[in-house]
N, C-alpha and C. Protein backbone atom coordinates (compact mmCIF):
# COMPACT_ATOMS: atom_id res chain seq x y z
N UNK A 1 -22.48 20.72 67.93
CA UNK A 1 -22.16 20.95 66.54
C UNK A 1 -22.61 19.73 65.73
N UNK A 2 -23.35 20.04 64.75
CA UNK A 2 -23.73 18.87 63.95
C UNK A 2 -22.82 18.39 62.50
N UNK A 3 -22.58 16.98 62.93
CA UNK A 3 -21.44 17.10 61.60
C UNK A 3 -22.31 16.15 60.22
N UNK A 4 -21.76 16.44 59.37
CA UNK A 4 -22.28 16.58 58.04
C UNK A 4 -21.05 15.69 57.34
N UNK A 5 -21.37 14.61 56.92
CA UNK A 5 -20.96 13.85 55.84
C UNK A 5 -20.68 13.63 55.07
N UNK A 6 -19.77 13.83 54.06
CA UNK A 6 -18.73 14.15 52.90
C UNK A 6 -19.22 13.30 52.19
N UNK A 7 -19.81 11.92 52.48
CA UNK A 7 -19.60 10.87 51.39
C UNK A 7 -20.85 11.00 50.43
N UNK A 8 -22.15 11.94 50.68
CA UNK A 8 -23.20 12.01 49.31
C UNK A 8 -22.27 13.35 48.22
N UNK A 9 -21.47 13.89 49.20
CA UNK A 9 -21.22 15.17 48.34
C UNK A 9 -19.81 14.30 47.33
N UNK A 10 -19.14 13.87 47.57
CA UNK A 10 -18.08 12.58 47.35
C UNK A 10 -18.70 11.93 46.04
N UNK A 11 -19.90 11.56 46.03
CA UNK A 11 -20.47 10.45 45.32
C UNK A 11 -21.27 10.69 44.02
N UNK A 12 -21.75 12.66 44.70
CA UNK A 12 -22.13 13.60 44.06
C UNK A 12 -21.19 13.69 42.33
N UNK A 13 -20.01 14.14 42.91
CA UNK A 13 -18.65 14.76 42.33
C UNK A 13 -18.04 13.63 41.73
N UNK A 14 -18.42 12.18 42.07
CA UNK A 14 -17.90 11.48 41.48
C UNK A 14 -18.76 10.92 40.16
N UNK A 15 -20.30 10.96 40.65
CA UNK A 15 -20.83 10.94 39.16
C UNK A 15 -20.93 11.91 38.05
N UNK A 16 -20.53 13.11 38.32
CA UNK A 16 -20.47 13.90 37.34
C UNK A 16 -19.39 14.26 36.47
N UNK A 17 -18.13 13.32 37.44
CA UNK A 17 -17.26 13.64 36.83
C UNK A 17 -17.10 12.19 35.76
N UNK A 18 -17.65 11.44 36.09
CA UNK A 18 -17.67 9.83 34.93
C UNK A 18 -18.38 10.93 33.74
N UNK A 19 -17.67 10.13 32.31
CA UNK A 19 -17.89 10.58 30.96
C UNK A 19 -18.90 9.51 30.22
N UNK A 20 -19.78 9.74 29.93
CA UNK A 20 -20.73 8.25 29.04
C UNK A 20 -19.97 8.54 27.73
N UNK A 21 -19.50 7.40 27.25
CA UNK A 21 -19.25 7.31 25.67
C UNK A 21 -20.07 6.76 24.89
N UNK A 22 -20.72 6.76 23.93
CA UNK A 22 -21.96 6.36 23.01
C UNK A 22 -21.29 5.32 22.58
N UNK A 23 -22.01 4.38 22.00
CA UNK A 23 -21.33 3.27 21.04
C UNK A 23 -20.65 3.77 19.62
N UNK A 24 -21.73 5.16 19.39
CA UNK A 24 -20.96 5.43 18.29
C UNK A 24 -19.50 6.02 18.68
N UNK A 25 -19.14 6.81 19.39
CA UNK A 25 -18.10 7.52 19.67
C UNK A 25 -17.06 6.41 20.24
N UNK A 26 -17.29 5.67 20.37
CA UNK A 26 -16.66 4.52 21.00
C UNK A 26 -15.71 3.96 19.60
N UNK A 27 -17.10 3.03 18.94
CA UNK A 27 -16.23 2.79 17.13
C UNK A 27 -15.27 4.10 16.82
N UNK A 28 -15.97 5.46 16.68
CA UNK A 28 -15.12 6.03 16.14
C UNK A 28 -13.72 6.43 16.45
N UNK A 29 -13.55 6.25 17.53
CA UNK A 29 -12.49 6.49 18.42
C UNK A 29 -11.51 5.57 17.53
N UNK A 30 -12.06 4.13 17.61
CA UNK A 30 -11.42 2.90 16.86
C UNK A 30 -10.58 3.18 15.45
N UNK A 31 -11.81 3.50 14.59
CA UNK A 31 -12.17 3.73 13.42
C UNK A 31 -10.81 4.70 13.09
N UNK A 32 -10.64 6.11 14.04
CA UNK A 32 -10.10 7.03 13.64
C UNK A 32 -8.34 7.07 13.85
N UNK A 33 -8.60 5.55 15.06
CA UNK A 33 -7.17 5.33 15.29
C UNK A 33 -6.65 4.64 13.96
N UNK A 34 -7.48 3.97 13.94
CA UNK A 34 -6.99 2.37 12.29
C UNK A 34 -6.37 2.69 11.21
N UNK A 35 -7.45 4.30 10.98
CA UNK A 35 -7.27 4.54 9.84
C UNK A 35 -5.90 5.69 9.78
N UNK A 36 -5.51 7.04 11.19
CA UNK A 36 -4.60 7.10 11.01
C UNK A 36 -3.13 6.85 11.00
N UNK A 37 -3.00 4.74 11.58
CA UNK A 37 -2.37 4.41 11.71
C UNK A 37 -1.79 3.95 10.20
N UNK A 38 -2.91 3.95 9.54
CA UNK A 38 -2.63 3.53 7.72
C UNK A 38 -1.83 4.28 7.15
N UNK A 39 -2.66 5.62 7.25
CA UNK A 39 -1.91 6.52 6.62
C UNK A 39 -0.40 7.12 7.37
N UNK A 40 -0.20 6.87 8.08
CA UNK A 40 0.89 6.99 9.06
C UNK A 40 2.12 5.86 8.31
N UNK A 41 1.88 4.91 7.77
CA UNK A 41 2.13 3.26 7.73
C UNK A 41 2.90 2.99 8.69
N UNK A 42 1.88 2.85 10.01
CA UNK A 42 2.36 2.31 10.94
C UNK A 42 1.17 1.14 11.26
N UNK A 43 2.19 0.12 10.43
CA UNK A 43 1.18 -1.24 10.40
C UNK A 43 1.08 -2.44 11.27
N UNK A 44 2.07 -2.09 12.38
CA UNK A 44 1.83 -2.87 13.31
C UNK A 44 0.57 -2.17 14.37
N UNK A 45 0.63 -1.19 14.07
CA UNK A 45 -0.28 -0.40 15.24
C UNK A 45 -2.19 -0.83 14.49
N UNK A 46 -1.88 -0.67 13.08
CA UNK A 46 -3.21 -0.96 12.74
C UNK A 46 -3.50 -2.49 12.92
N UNK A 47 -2.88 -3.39 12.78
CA UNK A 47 -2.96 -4.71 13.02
C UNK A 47 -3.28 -5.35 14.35
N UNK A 48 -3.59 -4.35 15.68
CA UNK A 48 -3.55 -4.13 16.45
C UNK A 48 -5.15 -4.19 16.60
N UNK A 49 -5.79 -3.40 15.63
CA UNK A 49 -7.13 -3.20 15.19
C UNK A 49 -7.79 -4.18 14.56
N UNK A 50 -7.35 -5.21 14.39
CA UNK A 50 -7.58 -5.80 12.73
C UNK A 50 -8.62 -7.44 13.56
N UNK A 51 -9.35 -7.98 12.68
CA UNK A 51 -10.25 -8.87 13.52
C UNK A 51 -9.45 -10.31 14.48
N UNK A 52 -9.97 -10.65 15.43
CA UNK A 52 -9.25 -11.76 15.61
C UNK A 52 -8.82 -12.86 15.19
N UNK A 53 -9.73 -13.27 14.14
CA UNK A 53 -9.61 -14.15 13.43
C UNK A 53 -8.54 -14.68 12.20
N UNK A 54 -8.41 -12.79 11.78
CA UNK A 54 -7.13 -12.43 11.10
C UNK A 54 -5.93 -12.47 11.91
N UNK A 55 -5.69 -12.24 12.62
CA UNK A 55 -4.46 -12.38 13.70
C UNK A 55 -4.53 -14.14 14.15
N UNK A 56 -5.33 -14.37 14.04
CA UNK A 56 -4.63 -16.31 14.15
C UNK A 56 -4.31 -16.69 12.64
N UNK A 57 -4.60 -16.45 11.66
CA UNK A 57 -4.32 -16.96 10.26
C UNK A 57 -2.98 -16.03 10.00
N UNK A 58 -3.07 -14.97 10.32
CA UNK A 58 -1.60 -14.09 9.48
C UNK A 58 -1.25 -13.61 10.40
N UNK A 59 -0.14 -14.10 10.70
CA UNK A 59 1.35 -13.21 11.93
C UNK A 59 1.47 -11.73 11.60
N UNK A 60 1.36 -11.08 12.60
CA UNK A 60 1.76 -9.89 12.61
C UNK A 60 2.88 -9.62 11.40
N UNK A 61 3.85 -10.10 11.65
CA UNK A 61 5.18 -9.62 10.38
C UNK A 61 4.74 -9.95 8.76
N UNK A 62 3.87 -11.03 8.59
CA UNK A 62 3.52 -10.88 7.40
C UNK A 62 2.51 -9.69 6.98
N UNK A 63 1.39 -9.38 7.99
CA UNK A 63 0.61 -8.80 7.93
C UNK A 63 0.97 -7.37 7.50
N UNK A 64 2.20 -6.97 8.66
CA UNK A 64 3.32 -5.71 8.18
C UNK A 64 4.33 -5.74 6.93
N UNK A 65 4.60 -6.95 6.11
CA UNK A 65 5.00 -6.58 5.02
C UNK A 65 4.31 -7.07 3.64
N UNK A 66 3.18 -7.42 4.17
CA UNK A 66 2.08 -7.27 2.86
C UNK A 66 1.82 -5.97 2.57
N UNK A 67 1.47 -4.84 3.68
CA UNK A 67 1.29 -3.30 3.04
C UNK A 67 2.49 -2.32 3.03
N UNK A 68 1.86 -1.24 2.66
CA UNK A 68 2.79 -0.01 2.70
C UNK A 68 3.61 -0.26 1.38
N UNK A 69 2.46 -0.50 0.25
CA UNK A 69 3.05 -0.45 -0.95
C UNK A 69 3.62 1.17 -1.41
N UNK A 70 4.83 1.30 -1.84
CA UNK A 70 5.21 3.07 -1.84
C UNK A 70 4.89 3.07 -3.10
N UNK A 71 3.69 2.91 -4.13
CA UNK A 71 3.37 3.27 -5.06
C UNK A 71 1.69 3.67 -4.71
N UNK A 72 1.22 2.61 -3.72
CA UNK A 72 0.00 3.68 -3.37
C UNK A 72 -0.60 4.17 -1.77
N UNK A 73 -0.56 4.99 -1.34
CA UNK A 73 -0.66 5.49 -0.30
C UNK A 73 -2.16 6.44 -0.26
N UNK A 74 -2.78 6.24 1.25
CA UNK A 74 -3.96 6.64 1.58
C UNK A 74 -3.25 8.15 2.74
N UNK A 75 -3.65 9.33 1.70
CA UNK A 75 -3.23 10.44 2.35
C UNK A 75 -4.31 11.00 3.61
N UNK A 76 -5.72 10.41 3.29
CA UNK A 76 -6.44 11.05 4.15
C UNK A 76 -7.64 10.39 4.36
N UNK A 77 -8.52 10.35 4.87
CA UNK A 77 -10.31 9.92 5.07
C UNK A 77 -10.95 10.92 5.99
N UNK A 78 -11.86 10.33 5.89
CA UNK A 78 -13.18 10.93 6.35
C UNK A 78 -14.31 9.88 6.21
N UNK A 79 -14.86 9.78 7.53
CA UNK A 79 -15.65 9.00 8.26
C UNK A 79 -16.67 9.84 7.78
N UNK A 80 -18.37 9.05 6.38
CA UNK A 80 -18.84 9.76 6.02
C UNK A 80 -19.99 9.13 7.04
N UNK A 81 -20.56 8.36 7.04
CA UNK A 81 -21.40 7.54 8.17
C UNK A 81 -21.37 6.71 8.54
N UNK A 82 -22.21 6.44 10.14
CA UNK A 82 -22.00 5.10 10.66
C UNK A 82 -23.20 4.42 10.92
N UNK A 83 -23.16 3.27 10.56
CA UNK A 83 -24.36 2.43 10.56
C UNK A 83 -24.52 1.58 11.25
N UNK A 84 -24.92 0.95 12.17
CA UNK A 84 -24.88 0.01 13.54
C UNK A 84 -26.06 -1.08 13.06
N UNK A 85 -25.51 -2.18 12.90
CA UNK A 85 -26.42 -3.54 12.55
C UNK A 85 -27.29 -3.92 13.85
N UNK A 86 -26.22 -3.92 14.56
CA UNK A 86 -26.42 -4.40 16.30
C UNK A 86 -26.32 -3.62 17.06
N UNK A 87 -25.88 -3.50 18.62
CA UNK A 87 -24.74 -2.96 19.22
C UNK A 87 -23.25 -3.94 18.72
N UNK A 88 -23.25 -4.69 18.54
CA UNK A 88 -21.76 -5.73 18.12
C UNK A 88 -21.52 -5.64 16.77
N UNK A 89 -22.13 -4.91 15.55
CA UNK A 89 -21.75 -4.92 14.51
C UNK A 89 -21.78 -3.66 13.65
N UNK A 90 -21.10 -3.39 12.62
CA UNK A 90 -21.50 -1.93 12.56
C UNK A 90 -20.73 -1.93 11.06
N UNK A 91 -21.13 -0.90 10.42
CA UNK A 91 -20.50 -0.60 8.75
C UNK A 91 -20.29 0.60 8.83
N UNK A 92 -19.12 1.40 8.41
CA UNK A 92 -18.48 2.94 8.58
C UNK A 92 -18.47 2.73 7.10
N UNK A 93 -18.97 3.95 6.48
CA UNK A 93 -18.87 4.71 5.14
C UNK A 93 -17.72 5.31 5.29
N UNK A 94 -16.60 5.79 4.48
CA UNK A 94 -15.17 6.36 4.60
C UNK A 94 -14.98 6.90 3.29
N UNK A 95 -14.33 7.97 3.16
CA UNK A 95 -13.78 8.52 1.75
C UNK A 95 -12.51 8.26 2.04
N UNK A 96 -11.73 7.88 1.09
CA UNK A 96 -10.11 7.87 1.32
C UNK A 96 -9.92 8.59 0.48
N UNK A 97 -8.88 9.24 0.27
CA UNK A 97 -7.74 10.22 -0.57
C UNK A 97 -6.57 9.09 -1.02
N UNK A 98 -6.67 8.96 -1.94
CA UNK A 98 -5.57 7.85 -2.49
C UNK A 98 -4.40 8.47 -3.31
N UNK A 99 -3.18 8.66 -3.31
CA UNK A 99 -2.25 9.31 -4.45
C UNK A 99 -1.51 7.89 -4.62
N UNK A 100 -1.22 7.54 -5.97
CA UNK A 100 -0.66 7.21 -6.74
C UNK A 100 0.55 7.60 -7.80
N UNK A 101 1.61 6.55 -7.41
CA UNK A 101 2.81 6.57 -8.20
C UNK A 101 2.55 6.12 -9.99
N UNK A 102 2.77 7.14 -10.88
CA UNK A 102 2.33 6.02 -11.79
C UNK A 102 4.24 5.95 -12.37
N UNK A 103 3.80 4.38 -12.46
CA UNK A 103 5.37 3.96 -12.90
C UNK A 103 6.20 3.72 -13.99
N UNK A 104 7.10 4.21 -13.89
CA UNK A 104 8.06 4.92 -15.46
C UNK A 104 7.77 5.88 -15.66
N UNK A 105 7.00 7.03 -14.89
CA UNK A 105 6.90 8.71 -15.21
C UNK A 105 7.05 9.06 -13.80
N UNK A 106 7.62 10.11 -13.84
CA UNK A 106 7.41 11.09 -13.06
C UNK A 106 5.86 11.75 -12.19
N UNK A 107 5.02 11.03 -12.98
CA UNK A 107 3.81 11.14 -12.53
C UNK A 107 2.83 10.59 -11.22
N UNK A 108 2.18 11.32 -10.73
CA UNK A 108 1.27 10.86 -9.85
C UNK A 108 -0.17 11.09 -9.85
N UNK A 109 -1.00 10.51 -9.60
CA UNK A 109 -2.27 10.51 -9.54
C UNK A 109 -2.92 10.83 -8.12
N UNK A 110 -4.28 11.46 -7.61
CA UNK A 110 -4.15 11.51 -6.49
C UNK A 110 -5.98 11.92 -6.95
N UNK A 111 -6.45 10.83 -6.09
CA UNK A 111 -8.27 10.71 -5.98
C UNK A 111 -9.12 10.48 -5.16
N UNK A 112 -10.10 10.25 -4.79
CA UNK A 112 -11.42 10.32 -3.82
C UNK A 112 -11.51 8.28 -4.01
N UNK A 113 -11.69 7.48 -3.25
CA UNK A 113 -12.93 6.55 -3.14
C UNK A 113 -13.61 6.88 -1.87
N UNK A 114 -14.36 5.90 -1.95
CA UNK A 114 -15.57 5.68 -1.09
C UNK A 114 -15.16 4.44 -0.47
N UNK A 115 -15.15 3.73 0.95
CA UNK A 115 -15.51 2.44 1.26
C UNK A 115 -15.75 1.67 2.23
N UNK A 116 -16.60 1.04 2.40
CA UNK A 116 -17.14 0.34 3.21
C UNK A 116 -16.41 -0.32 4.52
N UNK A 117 -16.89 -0.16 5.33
CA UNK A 117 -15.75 -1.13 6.23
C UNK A 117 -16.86 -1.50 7.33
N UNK A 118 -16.43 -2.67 7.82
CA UNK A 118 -17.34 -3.27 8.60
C UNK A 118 -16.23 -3.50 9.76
N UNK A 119 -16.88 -2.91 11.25
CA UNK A 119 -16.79 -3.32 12.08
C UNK A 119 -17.27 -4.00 13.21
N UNK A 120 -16.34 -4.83 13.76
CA UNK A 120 -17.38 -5.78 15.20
C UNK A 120 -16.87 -5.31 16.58
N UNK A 121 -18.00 -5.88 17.45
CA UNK A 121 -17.75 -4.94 19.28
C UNK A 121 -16.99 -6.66 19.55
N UNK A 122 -16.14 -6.96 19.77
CA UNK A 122 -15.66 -8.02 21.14
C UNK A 122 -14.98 -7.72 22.30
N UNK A 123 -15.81 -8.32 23.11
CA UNK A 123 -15.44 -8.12 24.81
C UNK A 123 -15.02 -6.58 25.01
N UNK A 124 -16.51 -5.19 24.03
CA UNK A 124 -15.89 -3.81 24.67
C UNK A 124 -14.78 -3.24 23.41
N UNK A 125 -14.03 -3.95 22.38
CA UNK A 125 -12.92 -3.18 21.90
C UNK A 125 -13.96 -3.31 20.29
N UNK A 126 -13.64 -2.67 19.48
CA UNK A 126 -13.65 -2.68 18.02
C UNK A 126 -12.77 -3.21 17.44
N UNK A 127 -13.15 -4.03 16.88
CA UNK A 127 -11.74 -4.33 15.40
C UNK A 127 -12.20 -4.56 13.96
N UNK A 128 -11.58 -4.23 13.07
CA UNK A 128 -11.90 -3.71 11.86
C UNK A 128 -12.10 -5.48 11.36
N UNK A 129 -12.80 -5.49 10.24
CA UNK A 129 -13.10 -6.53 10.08
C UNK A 129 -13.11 -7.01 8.76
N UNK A 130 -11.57 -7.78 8.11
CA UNK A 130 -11.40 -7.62 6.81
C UNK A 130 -12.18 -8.03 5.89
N UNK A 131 -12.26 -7.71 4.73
CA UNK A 131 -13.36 -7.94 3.67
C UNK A 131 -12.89 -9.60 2.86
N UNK A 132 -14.52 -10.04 2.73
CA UNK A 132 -13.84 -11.51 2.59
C UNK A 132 -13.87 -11.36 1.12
N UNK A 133 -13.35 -12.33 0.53
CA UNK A 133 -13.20 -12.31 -0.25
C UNK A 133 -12.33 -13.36 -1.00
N UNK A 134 -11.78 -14.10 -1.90
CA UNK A 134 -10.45 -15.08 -2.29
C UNK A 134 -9.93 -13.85 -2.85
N UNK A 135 -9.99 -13.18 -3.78
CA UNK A 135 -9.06 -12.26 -4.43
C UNK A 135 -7.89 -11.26 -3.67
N UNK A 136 -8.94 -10.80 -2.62
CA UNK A 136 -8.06 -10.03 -1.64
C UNK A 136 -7.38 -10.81 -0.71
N UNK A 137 -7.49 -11.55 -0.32
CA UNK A 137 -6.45 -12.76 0.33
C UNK A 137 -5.37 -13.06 -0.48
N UNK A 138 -5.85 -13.54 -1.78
CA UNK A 138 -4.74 -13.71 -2.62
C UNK A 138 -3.48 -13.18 -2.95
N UNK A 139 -4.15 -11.67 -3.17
CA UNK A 139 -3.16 -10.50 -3.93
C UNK A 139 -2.72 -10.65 -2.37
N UNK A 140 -3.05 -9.81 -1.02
CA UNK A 140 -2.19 -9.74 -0.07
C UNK A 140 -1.97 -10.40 0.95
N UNK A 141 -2.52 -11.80 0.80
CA UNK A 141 -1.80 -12.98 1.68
C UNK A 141 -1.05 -14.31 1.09
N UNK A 142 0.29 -14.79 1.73
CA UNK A 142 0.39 -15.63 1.11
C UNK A 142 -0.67 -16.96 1.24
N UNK A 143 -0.73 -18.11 0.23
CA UNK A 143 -1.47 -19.07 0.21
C UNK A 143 -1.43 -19.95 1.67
N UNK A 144 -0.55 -20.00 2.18
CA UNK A 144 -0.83 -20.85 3.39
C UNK A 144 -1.48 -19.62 4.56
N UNK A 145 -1.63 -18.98 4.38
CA UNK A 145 -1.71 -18.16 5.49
C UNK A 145 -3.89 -17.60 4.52
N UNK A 146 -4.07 -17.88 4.03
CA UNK A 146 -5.85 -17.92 3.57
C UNK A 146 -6.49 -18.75 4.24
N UNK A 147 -7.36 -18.23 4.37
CA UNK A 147 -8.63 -18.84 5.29
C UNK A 147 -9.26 -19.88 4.72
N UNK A 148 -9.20 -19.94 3.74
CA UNK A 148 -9.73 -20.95 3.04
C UNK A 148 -9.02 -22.31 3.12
């Protein structure tokens, strides 16, 4: 009786069953967690996402009570394209759905932007990569905690 060897058929079944993930599908995976952790305001989970560099300048707890202003909230997005600089760098086009409290009425507002977001690959993970700027530091970081 001739015996026959399990381990090409083994090796067979084992490469077909591995999944390739693209770089793009990879960011977006990222991308799609970040953003419904925003709208969720679950801001420790997005901070989680957020660049490294930002996580040595601003502690997690400040970082979580700088947002989740309840006058403006991001109800929704949509990932309009993705643009890859590198493999390590990359810019996502996004529509957000924004509603707005307007204050002393009963009123709300609720609209479309557009915006940019830049992300980077380190060591394999994505993290969102905040927009520089002094103004936006300003309004939502305190002064000792700016990069500058």
């Amino acid at each position: 009786m001739k015996k026959i060897s399990v381990m090409p058929l083994f090796l067979l079944l084992l490469a077909c069953s591995l999944h390739y993930i693209s770089p793009e599908e990879d960011l977006l995976k990222s991308v799609k967690s970040y953003w419904q952790a925003v709208i969720q305001n679950r801001w420790g989970l997005a901070y989680e996402y957020e660049y490294p560099l930002l996580k040595k300048t601003v502690p997690r707890d400040v970082y979580i009570s700088k947002h989740g202003n309840p006058l403006v909230r991001i109800t929704n997005f949509e990932v309009e394209k993705i643009s890859f600089e590198n493999e390590k760098k990359a810019q996502v086009y996004l529509m957000l759905r924004l509603n707005i409290v307007l204050p002393g009425t009963k009123g709300k507002a609720s609209f479309p932007i557009r915006v940019l977001d830049q992300w980077q690959n380190i060591n394999g993970k994505w993290y969102h990569v905040p927009k520089k700027g002094k103004l936006l530091r300003q309004k939502i970081f305190p002064k000792k905690y700016s990069q500058e």
